[in-house]
Protein backbone atom coordinates (compact mmCIF):
# COMPACT_ATOMS: atom_id res chain seq x y z
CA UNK A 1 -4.60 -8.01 23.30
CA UNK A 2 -3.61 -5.47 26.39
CA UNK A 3 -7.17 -5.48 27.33
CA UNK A 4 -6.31 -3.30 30.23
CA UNK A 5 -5.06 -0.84 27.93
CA UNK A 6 -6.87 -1.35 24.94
CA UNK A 7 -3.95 -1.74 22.85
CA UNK A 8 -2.94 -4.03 19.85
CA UNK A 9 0.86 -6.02 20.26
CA UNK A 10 2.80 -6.38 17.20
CA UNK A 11 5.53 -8.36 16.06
CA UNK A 12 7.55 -7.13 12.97
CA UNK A 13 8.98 -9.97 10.48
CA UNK A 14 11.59 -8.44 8.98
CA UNK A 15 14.21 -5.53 9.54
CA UNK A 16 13.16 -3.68 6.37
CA UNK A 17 14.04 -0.04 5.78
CA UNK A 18 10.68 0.54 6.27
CA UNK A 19 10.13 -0.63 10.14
CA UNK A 20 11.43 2.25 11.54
CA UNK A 21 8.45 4.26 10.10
CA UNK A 22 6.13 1.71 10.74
CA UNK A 23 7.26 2.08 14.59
CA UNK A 24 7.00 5.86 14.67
CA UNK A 25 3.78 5.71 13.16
CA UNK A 26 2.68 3.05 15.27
CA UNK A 27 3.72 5.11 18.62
CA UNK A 28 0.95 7.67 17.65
CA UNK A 29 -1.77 5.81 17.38
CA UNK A 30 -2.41 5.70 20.97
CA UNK A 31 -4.34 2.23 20.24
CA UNK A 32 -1.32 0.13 19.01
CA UNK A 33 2.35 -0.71 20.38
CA UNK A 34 5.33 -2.82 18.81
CA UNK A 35 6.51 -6.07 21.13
CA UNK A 36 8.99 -7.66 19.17
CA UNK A 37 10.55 -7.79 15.80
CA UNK A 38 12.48 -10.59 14.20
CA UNK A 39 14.81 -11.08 11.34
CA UNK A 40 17.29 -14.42 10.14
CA UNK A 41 20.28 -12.63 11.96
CA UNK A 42 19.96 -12.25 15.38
CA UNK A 43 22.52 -9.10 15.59
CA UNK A 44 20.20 -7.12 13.08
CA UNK A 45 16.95 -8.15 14.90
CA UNK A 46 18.73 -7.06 18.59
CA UNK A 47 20.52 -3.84 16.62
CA UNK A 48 16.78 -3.33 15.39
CA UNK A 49 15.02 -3.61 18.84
CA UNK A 50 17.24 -1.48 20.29
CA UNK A 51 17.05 0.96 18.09
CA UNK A 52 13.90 1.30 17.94
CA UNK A 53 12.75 0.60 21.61
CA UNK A 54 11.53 -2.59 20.63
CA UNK A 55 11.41 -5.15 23.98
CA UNK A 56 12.04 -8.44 22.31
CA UNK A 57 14.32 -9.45 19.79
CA UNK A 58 13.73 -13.03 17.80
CA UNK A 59 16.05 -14.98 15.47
CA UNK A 60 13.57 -16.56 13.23
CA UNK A 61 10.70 -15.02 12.23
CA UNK A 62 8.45 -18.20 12.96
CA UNK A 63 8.95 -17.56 17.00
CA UNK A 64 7.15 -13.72 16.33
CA UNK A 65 4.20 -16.43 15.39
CA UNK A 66 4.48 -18.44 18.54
CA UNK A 67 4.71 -15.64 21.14
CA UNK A 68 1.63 -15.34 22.92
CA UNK A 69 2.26 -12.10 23.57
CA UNK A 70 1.38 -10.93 20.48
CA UNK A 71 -1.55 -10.01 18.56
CA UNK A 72 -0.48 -8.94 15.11
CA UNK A 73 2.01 -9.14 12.76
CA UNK A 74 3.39 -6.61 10.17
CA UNK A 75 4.83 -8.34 7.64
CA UNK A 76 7.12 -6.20 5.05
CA UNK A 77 9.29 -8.87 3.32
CA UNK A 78 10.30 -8.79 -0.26
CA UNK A 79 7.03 -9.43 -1.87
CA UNK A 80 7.41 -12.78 -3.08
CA UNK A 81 7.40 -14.14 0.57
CA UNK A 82 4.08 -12.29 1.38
CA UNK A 83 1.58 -14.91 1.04
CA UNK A 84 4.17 -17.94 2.84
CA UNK A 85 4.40 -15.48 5.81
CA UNK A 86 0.55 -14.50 5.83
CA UNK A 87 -0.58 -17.58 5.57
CA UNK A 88 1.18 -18.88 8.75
CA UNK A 89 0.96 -15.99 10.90
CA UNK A 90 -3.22 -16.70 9.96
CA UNK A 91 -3.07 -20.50 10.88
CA UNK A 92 -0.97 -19.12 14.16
CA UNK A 93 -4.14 -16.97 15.04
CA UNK A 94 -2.50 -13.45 14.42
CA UNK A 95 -4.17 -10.77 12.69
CA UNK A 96 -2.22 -9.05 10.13
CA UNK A 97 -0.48 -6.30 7.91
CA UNK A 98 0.87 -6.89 4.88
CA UNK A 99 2.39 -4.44 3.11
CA UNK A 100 1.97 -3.56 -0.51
CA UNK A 101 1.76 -5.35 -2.58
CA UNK A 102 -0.65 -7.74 -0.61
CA UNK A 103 0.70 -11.20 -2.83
CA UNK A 104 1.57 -11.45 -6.59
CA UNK A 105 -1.70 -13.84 -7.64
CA UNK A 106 -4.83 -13.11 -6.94
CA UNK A 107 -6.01 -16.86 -5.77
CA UNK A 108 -3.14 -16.22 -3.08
CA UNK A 109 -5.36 -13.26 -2.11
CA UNK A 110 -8.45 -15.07 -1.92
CA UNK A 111 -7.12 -17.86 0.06
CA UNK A 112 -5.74 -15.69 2.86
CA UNK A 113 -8.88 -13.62 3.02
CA UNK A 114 -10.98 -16.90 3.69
CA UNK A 115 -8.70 -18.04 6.17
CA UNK A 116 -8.60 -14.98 8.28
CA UNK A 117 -12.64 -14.94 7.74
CA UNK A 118 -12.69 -18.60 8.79
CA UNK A 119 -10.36 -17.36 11.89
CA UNK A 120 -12.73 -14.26 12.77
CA UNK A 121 -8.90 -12.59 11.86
CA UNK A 122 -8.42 -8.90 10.54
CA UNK A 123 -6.51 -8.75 7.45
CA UNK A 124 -5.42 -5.85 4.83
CA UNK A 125 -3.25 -4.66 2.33
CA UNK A 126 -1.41 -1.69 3.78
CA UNK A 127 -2.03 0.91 2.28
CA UNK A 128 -1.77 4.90 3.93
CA UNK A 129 -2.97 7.54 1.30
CA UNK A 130 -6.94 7.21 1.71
CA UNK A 131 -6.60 7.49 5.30
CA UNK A 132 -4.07 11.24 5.23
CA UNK A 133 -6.28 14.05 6.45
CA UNK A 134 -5.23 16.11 2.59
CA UNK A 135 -7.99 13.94 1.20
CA UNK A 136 -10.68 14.29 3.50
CA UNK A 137 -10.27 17.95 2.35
CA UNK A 138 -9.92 17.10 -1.41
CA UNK A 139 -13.17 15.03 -1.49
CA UNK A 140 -15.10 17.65 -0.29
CA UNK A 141 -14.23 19.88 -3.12
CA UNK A 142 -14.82 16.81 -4.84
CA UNK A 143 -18.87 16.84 -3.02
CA UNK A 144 -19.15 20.34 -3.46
CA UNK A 145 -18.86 20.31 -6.84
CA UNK A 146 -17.26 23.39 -6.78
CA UNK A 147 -15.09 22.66 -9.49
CA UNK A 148 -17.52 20.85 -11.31
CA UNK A 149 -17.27 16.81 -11.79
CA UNK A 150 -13.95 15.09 -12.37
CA UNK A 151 -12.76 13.86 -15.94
CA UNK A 152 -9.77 12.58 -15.55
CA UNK A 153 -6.85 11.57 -13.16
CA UNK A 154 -3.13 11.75 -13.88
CA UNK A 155 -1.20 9.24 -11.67
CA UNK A 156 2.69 9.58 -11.77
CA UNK A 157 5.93 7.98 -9.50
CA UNK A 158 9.67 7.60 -10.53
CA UNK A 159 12.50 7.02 -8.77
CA UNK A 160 16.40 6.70 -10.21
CA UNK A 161 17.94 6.02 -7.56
CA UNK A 162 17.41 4.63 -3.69
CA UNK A 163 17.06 0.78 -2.72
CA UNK A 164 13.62 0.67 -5.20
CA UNK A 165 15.73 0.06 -8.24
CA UNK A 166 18.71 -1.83 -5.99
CA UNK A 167 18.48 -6.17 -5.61
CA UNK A 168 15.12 -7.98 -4.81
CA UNK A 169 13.35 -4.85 -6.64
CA UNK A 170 14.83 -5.85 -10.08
CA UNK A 171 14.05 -9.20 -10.33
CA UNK A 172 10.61 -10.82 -11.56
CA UNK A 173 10.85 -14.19 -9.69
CA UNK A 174 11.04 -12.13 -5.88
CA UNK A 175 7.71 -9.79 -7.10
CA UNK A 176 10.37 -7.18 -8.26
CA UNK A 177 9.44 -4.31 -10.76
CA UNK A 178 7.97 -1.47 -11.14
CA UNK A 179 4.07 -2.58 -11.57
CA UNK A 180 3.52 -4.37 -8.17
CA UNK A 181 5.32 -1.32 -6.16
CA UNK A 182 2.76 1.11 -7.27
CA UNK A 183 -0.38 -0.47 -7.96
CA UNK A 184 -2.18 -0.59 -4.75
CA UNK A 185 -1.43 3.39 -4.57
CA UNK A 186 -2.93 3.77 -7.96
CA UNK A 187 -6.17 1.26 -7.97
CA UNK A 188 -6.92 2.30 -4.61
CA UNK A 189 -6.64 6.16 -4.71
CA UNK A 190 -8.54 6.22 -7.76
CA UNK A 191 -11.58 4.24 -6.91
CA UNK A 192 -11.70 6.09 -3.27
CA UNK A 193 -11.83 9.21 -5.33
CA UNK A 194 -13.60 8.41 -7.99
CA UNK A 195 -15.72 4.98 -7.58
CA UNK A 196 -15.61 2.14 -9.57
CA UNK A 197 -13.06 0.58 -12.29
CA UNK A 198 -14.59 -0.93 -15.33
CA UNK A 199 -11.79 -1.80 -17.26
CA UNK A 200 -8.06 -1.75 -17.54
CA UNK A 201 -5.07 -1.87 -19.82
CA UNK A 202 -0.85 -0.78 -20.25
CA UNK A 203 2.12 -1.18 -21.06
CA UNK A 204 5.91 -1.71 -20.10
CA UNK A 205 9.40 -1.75 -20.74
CA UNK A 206 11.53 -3.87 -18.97
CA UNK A 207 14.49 -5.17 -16.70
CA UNK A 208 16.03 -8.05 -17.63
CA UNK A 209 15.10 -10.80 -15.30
CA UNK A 210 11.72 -9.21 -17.36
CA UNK A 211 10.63 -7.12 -14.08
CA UNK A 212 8.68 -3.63 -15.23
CA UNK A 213 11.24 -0.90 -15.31
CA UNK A 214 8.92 1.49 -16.49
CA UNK A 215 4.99 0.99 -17.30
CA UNK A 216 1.66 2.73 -18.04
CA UNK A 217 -1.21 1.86 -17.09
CA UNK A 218 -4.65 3.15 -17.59
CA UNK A 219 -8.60 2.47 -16.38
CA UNK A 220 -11.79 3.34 -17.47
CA UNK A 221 -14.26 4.35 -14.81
CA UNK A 222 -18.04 2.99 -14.49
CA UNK A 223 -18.84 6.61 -14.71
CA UNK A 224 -17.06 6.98 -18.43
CA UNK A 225 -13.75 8.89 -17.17
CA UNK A 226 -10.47 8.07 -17.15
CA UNK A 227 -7.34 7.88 -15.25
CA UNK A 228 -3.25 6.68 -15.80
CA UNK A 229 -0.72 5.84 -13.53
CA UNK A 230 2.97 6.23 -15.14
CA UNK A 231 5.76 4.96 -12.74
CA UNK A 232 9.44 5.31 -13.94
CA UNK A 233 12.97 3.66 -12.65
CA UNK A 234 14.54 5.82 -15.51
CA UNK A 235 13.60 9.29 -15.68
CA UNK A 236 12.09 11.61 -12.39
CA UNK A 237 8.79 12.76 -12.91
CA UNK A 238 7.08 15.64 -11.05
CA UNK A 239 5.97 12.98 -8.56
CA UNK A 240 2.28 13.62 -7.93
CA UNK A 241 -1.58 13.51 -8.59
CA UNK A 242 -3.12 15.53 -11.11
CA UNK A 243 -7.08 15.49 -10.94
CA UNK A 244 -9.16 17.86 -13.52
CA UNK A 245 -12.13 18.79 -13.12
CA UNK A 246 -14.59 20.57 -15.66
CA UNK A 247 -13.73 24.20 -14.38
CA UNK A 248 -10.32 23.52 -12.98
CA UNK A 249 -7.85 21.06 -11.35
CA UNK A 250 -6.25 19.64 -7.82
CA UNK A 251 -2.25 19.14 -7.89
CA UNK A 252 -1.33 16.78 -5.05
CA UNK A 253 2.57 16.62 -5.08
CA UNK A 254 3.55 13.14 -4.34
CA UNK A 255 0.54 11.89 -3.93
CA UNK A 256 0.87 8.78 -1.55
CA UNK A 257 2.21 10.62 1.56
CA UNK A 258 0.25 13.86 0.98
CA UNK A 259 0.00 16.70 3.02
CA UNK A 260 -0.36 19.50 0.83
CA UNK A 261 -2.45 20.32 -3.12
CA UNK A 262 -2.82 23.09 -5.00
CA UNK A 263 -6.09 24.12 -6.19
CA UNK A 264 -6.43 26.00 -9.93
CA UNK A 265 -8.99 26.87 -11.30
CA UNK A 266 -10.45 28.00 -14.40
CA UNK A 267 -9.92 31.59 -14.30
CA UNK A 268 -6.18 30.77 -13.03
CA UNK A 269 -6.66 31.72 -9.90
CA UNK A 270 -4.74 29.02 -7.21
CA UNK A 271 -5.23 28.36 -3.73
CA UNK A 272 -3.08 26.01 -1.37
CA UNK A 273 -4.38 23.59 1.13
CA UNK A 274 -2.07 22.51 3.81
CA UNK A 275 -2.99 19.43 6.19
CA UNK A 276 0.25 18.94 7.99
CA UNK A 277 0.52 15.74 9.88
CA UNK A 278 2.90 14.29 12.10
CA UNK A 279 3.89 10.82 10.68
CA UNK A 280 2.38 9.53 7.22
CA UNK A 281 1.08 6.18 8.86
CA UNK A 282 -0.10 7.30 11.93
CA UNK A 283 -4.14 7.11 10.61
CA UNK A 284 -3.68 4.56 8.59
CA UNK A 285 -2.39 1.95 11.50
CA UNK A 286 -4.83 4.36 14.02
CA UNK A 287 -7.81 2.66 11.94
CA UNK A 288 -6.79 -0.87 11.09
CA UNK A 289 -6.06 -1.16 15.21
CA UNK A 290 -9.88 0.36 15.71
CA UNK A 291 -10.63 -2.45 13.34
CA UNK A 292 -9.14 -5.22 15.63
CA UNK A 293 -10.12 -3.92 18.86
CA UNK A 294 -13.80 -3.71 17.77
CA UNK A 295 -13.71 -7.26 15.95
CA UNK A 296 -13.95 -6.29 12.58
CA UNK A 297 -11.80 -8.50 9.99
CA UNK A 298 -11.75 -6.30 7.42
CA UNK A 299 -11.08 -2.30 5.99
CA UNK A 300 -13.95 -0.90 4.25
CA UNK A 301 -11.44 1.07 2.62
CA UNK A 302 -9.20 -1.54 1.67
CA UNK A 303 -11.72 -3.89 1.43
CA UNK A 304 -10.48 -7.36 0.07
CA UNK A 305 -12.45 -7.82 -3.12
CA UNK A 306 -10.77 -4.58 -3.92
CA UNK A 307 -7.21 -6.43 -3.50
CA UNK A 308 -8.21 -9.19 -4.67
CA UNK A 309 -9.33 -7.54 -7.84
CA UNK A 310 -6.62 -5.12 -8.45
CA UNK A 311 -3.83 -8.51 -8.19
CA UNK A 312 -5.58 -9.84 -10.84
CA UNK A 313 -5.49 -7.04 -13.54
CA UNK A 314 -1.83 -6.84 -12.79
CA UNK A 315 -1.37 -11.19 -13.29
CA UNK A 316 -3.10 -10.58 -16.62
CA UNK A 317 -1.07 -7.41 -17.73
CA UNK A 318 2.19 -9.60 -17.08
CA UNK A 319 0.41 -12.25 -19.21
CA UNK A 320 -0.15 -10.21 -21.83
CA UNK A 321 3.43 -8.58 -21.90
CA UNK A 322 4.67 -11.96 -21.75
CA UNK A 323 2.95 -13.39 -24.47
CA UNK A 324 3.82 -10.27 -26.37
CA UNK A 325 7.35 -11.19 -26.07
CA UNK A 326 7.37 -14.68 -26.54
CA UNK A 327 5.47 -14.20 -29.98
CA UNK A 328 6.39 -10.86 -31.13
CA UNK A 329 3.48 -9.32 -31.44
């Protein structure tokens, strides 16, 4: 830690096409700053650090691990080497990101959650739509009641076309598919909104390496309403968050990076709210640093029996769809 500065160091494990957004939003925190970033080719992790003012450049992602220099690590590999990667940077006495989806098995989760407990290390699943300043504003209409109490929530994502649907993302075996991209949005949004999960069920078609291509999925709150999350490779939605309420409803237009909904209610009368913020991940980053600086090892908002939780209704979906398919039924 820059303990002069109050700042948390990070090291990046991977070149992803999302680092670059993880810097910028990282740069506005004021409480957080990026050291070094690594990937298996050195050209791509120098072409990288240069880039993206980066100071240090490594050829293996293990050295990010051994550099005293650093703090954290963000870890956004394909998904199927998120828990290998955790684990280490853990037992190395990092703290750390991982982006969504945390692992693929839920006694993967637990594991690295006892660890980093056992470590007095900060750990979460990274995930940026609770923390956008739209829904401090939407759940205050929510506490106002002014549209009366929520009944339902209508989830939906799709994307045709982009690296999402390209390589890694389209095969089972590397945590490809549909399902594990968009879960942690879904589960977590809805229970921030509107509190606990009781149950949960859906359904999918699929590629075929027998990754989701498209799926449904739907939950049952504590409080006896509902909510579904549809997420398409196929067709393009209007990408977006639908919550109605007894006298009206909320639009959020694609819902995970939110900046702007559209209130309607009953009558028909509509009124926009516009939160307009610099960089998507800015808050989200701001807080988990605040988290690490202050010694606290986990996010009450991402809190890991929530993630631990959500993994497992997704292992025993795939079950089921696999069993379906082996037995025809």
């Amino acid at each position: 830690m820059d303990q002069n500065n109050n700042i948390v160091r990070y090291g990046i494990i991977s070149t992803a096409s999302i680092v670059p957004r993880f810097c910028k939003g990282m740069a506005l925190t004021g409480n957080g700053s990026v050291s070094a970033i690594s990937s298996r080719d050195l050209q791509k992790a120098e072409q990288a650090a240069k880039d993206l003012s980066i100071p240090k450049a490594y050829d293996d992602y293990h050295k990010i691990l051994t550099d005293p220099e650093i703090d954290a690590v963000y870890i956004p590999l394909v998904n199927s080497l998120h828990y290998p990667y955790a684990k280490e940077a853990l037992l190395s006495g990092k703290h750390v990101i991982m982006e969504k989806p945390f692992v693929l098995h839920a006694e993967e989760a637990e594991e690295l959650f006892a660890i980093a407990a056992e470590r007095k290390l900060f750990l979460t699943e990274a995930v940026k739509a609770p923390y956008l300043p739209i829904y401090k504003e939407i759940l205050n209409i929510i506490n106002s009641n002014f549209l009366g109490k929520i009944c339902y929530m209508d989830f939906r994502q799709s994307y045709n076309s982009g690296p999402y649907i390209q390589g890694w993302n389209r095969e089972k075996a590397m945590g490809g598919g549909v399902m594990f991209g968009n879960e942690a949005y879904f589960f977590h949004m809805a229970e921030y909104l509107n509190g606990p999960i009781e149950s949960c069920y859906g359904n999918a078609s699929f590629f075929e390496s027998g990754a989701e291509q498209q799926c449904c999925l739907t939950v049952r709150f504590r409080n006896n309403t509902m909510a579904s999350l549809a997420v398409s490779n196929l067709v393009l939605f209007e990408n977006g968050l639908t919550i109605y309420f007894e006298h009206g409803r909320i639009f959020i237009p694609d819902y995970w990076k939110a900046s702007r909904a559209v209130i309607c209610t009953e009558d028909g009368k509509t009124e926009n709210i516009v939160c307009p913020c610099e960089h998507e991940l800015q808050f989200e980053l701001k807080h988990y640093n605040e988290c690490i600086l202050n010694g606290i090892l986990t996010s009450p908002v991402t809190a890991p029996e929530k993630t631990i939780r959500y993994i497992r209704w997704c292992e025993d979906l795939q079950k089921t769809w696999e069993n379906e398919k082996k037995f025809g039924s």
